[in-house]
N, C-alpha and C. Protein backbone atom coordinates (compact mmCIF):
# COMPACT_ATOMS: atom_id res chain seq x y z
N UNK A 1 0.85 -1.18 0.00
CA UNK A 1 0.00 0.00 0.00
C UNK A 1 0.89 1.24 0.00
N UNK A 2 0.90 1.38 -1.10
CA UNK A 2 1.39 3.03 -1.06
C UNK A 2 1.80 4.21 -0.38
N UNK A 3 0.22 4.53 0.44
CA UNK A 3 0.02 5.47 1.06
C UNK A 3 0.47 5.28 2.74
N UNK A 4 0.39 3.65 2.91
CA UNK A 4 1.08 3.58 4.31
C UNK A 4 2.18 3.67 4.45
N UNK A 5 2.71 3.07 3.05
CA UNK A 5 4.22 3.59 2.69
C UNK A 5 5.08 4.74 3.17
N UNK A 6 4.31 5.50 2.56
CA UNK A 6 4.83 7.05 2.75
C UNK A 6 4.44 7.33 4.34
N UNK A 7 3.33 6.99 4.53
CA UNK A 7 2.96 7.71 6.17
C UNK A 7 3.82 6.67 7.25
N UNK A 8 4.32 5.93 6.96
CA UNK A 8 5.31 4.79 7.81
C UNK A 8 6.68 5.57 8.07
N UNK A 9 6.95 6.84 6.52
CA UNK A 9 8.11 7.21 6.76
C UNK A 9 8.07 8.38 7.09
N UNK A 10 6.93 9.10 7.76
CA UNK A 10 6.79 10.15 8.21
C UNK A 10 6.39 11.48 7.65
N UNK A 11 5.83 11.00 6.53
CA UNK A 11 4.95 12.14 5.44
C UNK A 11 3.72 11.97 5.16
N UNK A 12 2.97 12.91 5.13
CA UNK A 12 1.69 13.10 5.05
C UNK A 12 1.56 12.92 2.90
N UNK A 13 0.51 12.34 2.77
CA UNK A 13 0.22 11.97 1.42
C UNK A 13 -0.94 13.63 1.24
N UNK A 14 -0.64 14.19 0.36
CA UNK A 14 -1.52 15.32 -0.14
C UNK A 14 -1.80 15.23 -1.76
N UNK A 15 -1.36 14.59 -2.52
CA UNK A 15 -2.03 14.67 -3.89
C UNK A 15 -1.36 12.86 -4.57
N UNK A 16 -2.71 12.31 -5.10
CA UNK A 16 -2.46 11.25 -5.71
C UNK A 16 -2.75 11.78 -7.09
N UNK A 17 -1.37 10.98 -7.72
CA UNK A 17 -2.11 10.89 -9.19
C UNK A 17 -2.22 9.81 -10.21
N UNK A 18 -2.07 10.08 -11.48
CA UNK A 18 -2.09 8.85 -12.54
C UNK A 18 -1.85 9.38 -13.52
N UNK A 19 -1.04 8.12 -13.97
CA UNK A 19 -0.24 8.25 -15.60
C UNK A 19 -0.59 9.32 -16.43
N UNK A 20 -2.30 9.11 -16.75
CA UNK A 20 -3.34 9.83 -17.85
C UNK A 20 -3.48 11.40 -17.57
N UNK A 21 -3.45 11.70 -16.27
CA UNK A 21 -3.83 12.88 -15.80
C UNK A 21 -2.20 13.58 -15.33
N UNK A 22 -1.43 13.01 -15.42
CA UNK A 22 0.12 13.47 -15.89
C UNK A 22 0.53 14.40 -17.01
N UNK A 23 -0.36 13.34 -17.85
CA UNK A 23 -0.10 13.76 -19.72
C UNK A 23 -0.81 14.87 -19.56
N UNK A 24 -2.12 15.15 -19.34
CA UNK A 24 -2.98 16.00 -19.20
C UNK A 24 -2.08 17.57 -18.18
N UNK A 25 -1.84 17.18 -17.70
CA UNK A 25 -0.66 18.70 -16.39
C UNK A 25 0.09 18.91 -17.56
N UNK A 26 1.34 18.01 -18.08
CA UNK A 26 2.24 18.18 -19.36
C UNK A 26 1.72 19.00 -20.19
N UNK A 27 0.43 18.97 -20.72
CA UNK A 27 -0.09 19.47 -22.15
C UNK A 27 -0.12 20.92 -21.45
N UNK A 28 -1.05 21.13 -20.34
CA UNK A 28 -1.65 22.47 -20.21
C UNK A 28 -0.04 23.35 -19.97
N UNK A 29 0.82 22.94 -19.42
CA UNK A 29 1.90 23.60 -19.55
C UNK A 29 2.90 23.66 -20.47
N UNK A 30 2.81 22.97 -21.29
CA UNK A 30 3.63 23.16 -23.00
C UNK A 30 2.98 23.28 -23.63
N UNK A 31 1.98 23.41 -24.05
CA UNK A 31 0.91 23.62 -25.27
C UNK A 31 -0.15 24.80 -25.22
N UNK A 32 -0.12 25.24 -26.15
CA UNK A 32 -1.44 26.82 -26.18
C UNK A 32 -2.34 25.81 -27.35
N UNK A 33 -3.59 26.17 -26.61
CA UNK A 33 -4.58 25.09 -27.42
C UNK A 33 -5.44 26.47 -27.18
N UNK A 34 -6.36 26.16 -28.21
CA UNK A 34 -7.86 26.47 -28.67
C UNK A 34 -9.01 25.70 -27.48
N UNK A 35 -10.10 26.18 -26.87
CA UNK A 35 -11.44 25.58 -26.13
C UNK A 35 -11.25 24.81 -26.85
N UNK A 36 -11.89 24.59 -27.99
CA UNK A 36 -12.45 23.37 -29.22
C UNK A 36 -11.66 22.59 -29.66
N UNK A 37 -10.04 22.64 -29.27
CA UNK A 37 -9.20 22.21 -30.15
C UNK A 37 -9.34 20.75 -28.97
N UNK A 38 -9.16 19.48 -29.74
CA UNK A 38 -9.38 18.21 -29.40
C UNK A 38 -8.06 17.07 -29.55
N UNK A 39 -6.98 16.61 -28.71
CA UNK A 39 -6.27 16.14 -29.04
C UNK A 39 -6.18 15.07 -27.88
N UNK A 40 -5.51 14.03 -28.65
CA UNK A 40 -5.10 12.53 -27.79
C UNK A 40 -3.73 12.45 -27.62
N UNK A 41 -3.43 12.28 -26.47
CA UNK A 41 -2.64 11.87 -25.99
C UNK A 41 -2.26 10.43 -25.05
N UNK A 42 -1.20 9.85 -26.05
CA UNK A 42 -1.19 8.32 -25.80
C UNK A 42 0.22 8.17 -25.21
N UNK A 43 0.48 7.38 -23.72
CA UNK A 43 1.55 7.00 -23.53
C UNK A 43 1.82 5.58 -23.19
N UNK A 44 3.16 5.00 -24.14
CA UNK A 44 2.95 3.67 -24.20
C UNK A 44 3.98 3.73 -23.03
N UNK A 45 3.97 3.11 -21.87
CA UNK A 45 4.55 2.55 -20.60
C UNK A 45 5.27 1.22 -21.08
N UNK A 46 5.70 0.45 -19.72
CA UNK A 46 6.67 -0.76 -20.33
C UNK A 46 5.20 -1.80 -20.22
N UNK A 47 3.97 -1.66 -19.06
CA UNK A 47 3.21 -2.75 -19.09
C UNK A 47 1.81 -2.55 -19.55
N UNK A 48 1.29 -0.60 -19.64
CA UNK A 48 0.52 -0.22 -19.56
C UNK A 48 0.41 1.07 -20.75
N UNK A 49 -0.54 0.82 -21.51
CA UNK A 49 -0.44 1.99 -22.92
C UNK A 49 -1.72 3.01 -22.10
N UNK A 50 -1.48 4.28 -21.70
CA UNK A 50 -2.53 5.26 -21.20
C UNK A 50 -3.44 6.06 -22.96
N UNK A 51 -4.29 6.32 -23.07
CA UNK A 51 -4.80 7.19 -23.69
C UNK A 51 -5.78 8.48 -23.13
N UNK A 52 -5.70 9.76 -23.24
CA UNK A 52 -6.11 10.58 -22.54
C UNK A 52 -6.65 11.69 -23.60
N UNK A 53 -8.21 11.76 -24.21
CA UNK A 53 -8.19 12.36 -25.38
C UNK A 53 -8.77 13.73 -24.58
N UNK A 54 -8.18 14.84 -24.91
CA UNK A 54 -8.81 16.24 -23.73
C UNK A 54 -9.64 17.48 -25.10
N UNK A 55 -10.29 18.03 -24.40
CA UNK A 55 -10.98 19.23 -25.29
C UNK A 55 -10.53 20.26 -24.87
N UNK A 56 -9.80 21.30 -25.24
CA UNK A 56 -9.74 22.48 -23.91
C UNK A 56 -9.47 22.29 -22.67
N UNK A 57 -8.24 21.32 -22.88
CA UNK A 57 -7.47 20.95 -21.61
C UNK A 57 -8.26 19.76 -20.88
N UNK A 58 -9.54 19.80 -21.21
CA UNK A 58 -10.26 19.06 -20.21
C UNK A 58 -10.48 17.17 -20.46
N UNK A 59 -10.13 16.80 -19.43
CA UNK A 59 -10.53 15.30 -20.18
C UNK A 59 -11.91 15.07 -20.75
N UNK A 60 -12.18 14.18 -21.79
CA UNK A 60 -13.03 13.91 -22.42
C UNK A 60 -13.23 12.14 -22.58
N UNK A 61 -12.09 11.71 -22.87
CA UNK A 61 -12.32 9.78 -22.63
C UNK A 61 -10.52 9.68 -22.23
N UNK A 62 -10.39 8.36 -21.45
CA UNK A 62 -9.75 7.70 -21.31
C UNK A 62 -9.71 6.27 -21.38
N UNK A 63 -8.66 5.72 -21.84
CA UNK A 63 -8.76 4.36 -21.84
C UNK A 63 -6.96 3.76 -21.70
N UNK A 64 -6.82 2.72 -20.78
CA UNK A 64 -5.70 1.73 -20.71
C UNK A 64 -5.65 0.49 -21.18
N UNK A 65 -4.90 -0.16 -22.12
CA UNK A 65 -4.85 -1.59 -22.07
C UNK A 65 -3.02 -2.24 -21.63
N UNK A 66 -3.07 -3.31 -22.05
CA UNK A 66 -1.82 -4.08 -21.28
C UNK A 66 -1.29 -4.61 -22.55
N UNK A 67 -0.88 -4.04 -23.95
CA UNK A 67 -0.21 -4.35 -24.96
C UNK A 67 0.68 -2.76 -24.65
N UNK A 68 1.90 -3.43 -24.46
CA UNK A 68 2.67 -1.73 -24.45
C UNK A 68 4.01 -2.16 -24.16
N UNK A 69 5.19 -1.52 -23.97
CA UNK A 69 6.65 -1.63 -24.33
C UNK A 69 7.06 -3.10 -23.98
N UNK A 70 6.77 -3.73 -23.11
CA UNK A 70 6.89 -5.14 -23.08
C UNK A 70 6.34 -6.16 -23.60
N UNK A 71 5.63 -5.68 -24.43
CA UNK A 71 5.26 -6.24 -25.65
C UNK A 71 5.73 -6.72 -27.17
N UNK A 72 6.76 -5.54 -27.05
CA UNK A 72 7.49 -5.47 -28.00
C UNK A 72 9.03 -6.24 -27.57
N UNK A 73 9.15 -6.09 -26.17
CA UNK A 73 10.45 -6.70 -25.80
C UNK A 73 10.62 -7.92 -25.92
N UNK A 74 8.77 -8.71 -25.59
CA UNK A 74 8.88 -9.97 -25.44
C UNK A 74 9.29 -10.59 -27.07
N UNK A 75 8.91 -9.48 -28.25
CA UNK A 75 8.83 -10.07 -29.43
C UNK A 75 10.57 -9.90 -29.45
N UNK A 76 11.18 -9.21 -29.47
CA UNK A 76 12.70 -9.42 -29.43
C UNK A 76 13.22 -10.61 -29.24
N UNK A 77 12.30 -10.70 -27.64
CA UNK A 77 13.25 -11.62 -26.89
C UNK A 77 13.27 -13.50 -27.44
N UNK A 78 11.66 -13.18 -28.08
CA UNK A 78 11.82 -14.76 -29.19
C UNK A 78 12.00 -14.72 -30.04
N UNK A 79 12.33 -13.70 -30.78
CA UNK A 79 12.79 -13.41 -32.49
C UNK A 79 14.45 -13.54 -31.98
N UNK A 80 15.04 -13.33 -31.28
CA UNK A 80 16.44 -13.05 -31.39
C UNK A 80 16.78 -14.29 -29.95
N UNK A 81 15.84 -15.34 -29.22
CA UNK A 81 16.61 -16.41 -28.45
C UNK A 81 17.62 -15.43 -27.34
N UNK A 82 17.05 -14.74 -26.80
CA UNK A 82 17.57 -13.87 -25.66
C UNK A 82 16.87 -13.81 -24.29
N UNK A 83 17.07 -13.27 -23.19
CA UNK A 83 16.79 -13.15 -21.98
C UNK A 83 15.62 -11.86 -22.36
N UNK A 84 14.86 -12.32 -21.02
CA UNK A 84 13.67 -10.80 -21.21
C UNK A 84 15.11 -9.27 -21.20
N UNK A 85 16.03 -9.20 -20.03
CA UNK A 85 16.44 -7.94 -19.82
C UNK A 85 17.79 -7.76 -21.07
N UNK A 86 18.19 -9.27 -21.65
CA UNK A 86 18.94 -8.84 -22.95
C UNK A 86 18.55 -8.17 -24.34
N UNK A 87 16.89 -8.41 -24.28
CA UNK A 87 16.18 -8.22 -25.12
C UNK A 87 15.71 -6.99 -25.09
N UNK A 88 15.55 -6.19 -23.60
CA UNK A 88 15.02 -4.98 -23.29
C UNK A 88 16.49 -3.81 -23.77
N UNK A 89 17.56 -4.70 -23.51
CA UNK A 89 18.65 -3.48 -24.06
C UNK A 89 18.61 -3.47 -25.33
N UNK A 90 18.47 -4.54 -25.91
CA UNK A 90 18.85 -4.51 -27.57
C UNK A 90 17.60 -3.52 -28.14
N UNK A 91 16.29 -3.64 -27.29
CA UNK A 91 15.34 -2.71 -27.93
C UNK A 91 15.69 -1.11 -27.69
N UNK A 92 16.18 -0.93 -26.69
CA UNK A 92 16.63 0.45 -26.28
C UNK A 92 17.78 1.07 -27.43
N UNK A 93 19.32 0.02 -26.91
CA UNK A 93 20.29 0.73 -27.64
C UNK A 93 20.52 0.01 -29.30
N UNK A 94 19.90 -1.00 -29.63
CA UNK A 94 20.03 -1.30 -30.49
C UNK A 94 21.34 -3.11 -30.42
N UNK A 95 21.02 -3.57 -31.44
CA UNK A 95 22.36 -4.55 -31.83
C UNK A 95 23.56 -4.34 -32.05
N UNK A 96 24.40 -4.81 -31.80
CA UNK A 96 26.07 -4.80 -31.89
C UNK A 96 26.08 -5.21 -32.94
N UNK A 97 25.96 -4.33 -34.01
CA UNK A 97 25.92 -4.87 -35.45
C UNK A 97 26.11 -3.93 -36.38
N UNK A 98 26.28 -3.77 -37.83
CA UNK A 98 26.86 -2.95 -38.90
C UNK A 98 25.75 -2.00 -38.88
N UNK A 99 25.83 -1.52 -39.80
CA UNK A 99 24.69 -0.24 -40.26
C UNK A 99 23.62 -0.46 -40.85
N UNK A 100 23.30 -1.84 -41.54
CA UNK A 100 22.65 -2.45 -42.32
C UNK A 100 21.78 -3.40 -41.19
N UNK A 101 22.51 -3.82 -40.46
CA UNK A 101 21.73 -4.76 -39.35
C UNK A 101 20.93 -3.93 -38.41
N UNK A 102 21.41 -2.57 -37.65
CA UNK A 102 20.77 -2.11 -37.17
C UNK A 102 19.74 -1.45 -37.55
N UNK A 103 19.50 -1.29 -39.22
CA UNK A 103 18.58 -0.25 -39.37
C UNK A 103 17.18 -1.78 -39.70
N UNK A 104 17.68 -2.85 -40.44
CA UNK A 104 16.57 -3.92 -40.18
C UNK A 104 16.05 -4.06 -39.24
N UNK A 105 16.89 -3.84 -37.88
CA UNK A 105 16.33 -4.37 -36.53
C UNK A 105 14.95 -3.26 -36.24
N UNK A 106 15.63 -2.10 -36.68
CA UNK A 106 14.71 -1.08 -36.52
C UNK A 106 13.51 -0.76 -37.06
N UNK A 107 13.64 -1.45 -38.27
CA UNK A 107 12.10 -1.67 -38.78
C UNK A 107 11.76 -2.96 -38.14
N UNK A 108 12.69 -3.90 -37.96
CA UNK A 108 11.60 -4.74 -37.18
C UNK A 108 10.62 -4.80 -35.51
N UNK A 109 11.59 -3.74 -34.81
CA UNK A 109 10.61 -2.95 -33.99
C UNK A 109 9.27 -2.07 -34.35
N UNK A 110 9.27 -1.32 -35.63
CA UNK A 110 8.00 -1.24 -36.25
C UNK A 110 6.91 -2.12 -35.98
N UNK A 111 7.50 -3.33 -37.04
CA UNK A 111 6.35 -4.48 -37.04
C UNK A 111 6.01 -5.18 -35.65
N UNK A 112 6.89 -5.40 -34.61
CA UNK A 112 6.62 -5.55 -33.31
C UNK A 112 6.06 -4.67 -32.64
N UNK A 113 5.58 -3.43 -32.89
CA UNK A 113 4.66 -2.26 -33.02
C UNK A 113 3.59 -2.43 -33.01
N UNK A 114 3.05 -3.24 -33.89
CA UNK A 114 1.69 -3.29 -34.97
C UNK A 114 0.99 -3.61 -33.93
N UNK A 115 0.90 -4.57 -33.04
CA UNK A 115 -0.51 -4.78 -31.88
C UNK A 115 -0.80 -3.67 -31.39
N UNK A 116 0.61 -2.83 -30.88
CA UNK A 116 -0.10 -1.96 -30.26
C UNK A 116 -0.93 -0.27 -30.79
N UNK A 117 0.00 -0.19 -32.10
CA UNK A 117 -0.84 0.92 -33.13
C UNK A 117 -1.84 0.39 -33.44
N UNK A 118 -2.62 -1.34 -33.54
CA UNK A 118 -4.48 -1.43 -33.72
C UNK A 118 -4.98 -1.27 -32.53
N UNK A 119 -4.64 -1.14 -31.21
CA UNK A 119 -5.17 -1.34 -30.41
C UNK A 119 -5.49 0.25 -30.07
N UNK A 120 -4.28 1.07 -30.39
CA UNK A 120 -4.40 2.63 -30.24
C UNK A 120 -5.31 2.90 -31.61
N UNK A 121 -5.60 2.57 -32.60
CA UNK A 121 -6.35 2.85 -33.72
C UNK A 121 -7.91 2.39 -33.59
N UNK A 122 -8.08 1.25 -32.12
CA UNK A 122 -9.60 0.39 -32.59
C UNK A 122 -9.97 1.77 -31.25
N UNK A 123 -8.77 1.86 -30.38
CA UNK A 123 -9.86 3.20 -29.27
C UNK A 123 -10.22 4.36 -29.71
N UNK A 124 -9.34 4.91 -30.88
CA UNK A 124 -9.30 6.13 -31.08
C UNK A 124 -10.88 6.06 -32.25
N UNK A 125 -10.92 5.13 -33.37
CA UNK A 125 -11.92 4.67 -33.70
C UNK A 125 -13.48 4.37 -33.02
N UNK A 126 -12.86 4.08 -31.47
CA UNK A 126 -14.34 4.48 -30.82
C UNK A 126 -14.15 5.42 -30.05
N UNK A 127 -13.65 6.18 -30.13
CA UNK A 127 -14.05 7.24 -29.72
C UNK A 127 -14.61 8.50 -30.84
N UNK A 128 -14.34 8.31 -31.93
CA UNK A 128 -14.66 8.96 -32.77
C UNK A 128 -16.48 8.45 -33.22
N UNK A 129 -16.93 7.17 -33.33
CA UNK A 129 -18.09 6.73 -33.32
C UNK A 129 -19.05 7.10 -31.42
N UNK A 130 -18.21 7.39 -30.51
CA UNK A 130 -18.94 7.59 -29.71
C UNK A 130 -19.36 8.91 -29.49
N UNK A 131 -18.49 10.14 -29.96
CA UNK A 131 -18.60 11.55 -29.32
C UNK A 131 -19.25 12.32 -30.15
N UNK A 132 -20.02 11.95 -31.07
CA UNK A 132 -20.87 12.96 -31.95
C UNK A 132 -20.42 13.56 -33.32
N UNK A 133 -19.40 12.96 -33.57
CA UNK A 133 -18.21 13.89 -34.61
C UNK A 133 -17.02 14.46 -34.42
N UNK A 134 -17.30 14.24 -32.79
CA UNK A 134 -16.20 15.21 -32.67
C UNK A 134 -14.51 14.89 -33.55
N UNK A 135 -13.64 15.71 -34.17
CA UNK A 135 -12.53 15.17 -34.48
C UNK A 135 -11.14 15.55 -33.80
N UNK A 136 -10.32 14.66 -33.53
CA UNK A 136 -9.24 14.65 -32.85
C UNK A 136 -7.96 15.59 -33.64
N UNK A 137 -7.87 16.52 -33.35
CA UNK A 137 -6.61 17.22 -34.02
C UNK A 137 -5.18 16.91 -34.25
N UNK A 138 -4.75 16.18 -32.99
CA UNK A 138 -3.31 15.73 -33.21
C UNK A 138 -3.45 14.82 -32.15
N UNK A 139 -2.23 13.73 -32.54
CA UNK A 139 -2.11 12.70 -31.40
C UNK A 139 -0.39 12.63 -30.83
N UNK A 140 -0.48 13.24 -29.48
CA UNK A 140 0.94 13.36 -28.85
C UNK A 140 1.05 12.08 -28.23
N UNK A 141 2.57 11.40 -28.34
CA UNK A 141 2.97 10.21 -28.14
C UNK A 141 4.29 10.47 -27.26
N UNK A 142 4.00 9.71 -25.98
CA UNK A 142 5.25 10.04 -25.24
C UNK A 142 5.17 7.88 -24.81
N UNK A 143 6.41 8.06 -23.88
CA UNK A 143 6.84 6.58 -23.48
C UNK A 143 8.08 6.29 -24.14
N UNK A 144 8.57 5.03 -23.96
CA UNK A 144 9.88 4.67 -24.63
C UNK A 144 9.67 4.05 -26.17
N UNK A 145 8.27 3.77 -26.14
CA UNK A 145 7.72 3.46 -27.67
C UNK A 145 7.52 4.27 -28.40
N UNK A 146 7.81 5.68 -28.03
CA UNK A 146 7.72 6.93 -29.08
C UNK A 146 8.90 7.02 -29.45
N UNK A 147 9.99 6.24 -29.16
CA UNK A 147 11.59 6.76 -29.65
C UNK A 147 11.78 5.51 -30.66
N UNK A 148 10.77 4.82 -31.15
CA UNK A 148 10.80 3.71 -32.29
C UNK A 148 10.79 4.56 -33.82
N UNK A 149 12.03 4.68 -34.07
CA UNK A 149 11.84 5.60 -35.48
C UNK A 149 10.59 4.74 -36.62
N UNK A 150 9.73 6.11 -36.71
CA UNK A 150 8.59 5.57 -37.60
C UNK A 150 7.38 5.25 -37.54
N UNK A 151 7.41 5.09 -36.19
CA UNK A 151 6.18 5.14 -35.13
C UNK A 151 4.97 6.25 -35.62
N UNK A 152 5.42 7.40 -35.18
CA UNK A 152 4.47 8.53 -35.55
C UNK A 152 3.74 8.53 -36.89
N UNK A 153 4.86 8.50 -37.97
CA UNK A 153 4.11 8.41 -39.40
C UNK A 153 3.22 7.26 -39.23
N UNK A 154 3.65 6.18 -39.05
CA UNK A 154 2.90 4.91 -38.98
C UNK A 154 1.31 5.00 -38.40
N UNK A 155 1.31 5.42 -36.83
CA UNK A 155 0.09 6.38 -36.52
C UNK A 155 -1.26 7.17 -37.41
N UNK A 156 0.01 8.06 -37.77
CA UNK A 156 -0.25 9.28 -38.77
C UNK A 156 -1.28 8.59 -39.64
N UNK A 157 -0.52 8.18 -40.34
CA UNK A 157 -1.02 7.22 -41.91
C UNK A 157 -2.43 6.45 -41.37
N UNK A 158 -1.97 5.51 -40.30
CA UNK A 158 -3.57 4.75 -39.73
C UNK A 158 -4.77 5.33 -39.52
N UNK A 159 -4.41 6.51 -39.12
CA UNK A 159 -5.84 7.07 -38.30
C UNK A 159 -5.87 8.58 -39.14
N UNK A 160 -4.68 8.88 -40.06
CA UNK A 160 -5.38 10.17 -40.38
C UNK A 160 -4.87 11.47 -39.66
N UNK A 161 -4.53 11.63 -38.85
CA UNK A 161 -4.54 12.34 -37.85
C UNK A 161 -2.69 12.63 -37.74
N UNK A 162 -2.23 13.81 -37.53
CA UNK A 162 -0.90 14.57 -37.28
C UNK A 162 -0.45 14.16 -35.72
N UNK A 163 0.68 13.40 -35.91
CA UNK A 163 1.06 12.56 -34.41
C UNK A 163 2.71 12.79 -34.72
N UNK A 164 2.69 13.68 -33.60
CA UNK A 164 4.16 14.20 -33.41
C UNK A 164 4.63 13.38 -31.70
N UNK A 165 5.66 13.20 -31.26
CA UNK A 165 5.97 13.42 -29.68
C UNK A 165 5.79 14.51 -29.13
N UNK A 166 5.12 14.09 -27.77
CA UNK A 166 4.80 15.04 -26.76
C UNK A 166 6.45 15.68 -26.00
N UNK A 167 6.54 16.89 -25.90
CA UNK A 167 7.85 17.64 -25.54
C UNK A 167 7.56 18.07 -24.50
N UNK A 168 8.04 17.29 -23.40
CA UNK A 168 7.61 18.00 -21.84
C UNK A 168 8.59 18.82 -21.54
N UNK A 169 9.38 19.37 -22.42
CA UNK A 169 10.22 20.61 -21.98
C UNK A 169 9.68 21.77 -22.76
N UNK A 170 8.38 21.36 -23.55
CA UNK A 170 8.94 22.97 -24.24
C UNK A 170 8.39 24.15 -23.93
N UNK A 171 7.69 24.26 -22.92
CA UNK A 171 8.14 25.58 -22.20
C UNK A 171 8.57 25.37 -20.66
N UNK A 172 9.43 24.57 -20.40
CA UNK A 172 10.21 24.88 -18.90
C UNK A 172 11.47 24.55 -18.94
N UNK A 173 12.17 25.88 -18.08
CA UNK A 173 13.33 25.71 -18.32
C UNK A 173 14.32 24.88 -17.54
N UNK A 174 14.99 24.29 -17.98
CA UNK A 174 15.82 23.74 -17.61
C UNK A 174 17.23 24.03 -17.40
N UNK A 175 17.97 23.58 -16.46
CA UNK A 175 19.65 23.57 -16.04
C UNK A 175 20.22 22.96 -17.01
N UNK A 176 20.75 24.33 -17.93
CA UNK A 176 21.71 23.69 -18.71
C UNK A 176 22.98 22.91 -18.50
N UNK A 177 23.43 23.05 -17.43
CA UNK A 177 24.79 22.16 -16.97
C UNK A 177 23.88 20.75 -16.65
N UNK A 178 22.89 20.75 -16.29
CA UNK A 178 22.46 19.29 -15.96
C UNK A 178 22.00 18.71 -17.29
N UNK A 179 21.11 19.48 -18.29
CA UNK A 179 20.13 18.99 -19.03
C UNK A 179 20.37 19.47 -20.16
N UNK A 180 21.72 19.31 -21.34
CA UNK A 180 21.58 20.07 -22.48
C UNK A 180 20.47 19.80 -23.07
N UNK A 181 20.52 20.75 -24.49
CA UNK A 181 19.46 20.27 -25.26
C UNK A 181 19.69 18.91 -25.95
N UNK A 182 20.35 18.38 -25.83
CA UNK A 182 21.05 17.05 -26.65
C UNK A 182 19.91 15.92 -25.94
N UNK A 183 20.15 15.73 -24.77
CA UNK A 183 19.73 15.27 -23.27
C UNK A 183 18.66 15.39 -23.00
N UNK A 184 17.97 16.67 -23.89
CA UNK A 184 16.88 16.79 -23.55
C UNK A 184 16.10 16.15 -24.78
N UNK A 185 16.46 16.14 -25.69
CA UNK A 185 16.26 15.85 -26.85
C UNK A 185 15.85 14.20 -26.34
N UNK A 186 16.69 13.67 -25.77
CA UNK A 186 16.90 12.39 -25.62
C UNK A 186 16.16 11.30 -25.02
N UNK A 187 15.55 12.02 -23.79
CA UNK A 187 14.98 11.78 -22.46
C UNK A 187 13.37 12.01 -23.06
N UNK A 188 12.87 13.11 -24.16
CA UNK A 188 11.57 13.48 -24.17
C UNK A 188 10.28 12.21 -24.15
N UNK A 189 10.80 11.64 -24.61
CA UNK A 189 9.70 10.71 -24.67
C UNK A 189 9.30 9.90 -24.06
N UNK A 190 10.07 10.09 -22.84
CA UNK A 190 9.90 9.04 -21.66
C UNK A 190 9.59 10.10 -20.40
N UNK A 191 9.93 11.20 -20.46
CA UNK A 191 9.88 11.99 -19.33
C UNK A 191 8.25 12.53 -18.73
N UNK A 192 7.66 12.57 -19.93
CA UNK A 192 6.27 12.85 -20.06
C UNK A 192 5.78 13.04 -18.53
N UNK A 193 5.37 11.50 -18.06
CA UNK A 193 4.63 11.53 -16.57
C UNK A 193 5.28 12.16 -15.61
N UNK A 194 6.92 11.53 -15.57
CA UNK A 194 7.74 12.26 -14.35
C UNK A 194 7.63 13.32 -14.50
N UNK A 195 7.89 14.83 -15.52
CA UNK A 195 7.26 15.83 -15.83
C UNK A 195 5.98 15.79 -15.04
N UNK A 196 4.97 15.39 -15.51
CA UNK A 196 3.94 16.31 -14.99
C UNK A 196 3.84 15.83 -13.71
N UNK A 197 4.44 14.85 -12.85
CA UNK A 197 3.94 14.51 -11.58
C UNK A 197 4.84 15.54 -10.65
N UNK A 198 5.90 15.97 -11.40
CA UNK A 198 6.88 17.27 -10.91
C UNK A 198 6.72 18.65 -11.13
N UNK A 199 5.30 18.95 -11.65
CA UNK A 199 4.53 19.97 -12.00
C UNK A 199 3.31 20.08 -10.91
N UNK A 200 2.91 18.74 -10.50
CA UNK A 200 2.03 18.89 -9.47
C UNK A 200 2.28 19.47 -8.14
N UNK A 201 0.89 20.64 -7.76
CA UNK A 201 1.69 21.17 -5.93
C UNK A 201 0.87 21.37 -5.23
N UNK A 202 0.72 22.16 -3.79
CA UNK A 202 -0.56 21.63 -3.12
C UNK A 202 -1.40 22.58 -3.50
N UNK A 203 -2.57 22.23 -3.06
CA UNK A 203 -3.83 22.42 -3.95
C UNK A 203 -4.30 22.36 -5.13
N UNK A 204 -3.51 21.99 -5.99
CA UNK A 204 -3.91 21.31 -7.00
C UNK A 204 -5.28 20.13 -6.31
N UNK A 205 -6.09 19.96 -7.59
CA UNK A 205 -7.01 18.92 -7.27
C UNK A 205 -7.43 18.22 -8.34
């Protein structure tokens, strides 16, 4: 339990949160949106893919399923006869291999992709049959599955829709001796939640 956790070590618990409503803090502080303007935001986790589609900042649907970065590891890990955590590096930094090998590997993380772009395509699909018309403007993609070169277009192309990565730096500044832009560049697509759970303060609700 969590919360006894913390109160065992002598702190009072004042704000809980979650993945979805992370993305959601992230947006309102890097992004200038329109009331009407309608966008999804999807983060694929290692066990858990969040979707968080907001109108004017505001949530509008959410949905989680359990096809998401370890999903793709597990396909490594029997395509290539490896350990789950040998398989989790090779998806990160890539194969010890020529220029030609690594860029195959890299489309073949694509196609080890594919469950989870229908599964982000059959929600986004109902949500579009459920809300009246409404249409989704852009789809921001954060997690370690947004740093799969090709991903986004791939998205893009499925559903129609302009799907860039979500940039949880771009309007806060950061310590340049800690955080070049290189670094920052680097980290974006995973930083998403820690971002906004480091944006949260009291009274927030």
């Amino acid at each position: 339990d969590y919360i006894e956790a913390i109160e065992n070590a002598g702190s009072t618990v004042m704000i809980m949160d979650v993945d979805t409503f992370c993305l959601e803090t992230v947006y309102e502080a890097n992004y200038d949106f329109d009331p009407a303007d309608i966008v999804a935001m999807v983060n694929i986790g290692a066990s858990i893919t969040n979707i968080n589609v907001v109108k004017g900042g505001m949530s509008i649907f959410t949905r989680d399923f359990t096809l998401a970065g370890n999903t793709i590891t597990e396909a490594v890990q029997s395509g290539h006869s490896l350990t789950f955590e040998a398989a989790e590096a090779m998806k990160i930094d890539g194969p010890d291999a020529d220029d030609v090998a690594r860029d195959t590997f890299r489309k073949s993380l694509l196609s080890y992709a594919d469950p989870i772009c229908t599964e982000i395509e059959r929600s986004i699909d109902y949500f579009r049959s459920t809300s009246g018309g409404d249409n989704i403007k852009k789809i921001l993609l954060s997690g370690g599955v947004a740093a799969i070169p090709g991903i986004t277009g791939d998205l893009s192309q499925r559903l129609g829709i302009e799907t860039e990565v979500l940039n949880p730096f771009r309007k806060i500044d950061c310590n340049k001796k800690v955080l070049n832009p290189e670094r920052i560049d680097e980290i974006r697509p995973i930083a998403a939640v820690a971002v906004g759970l480091a944006l949260r303060k009291v009274g927030d609700k």
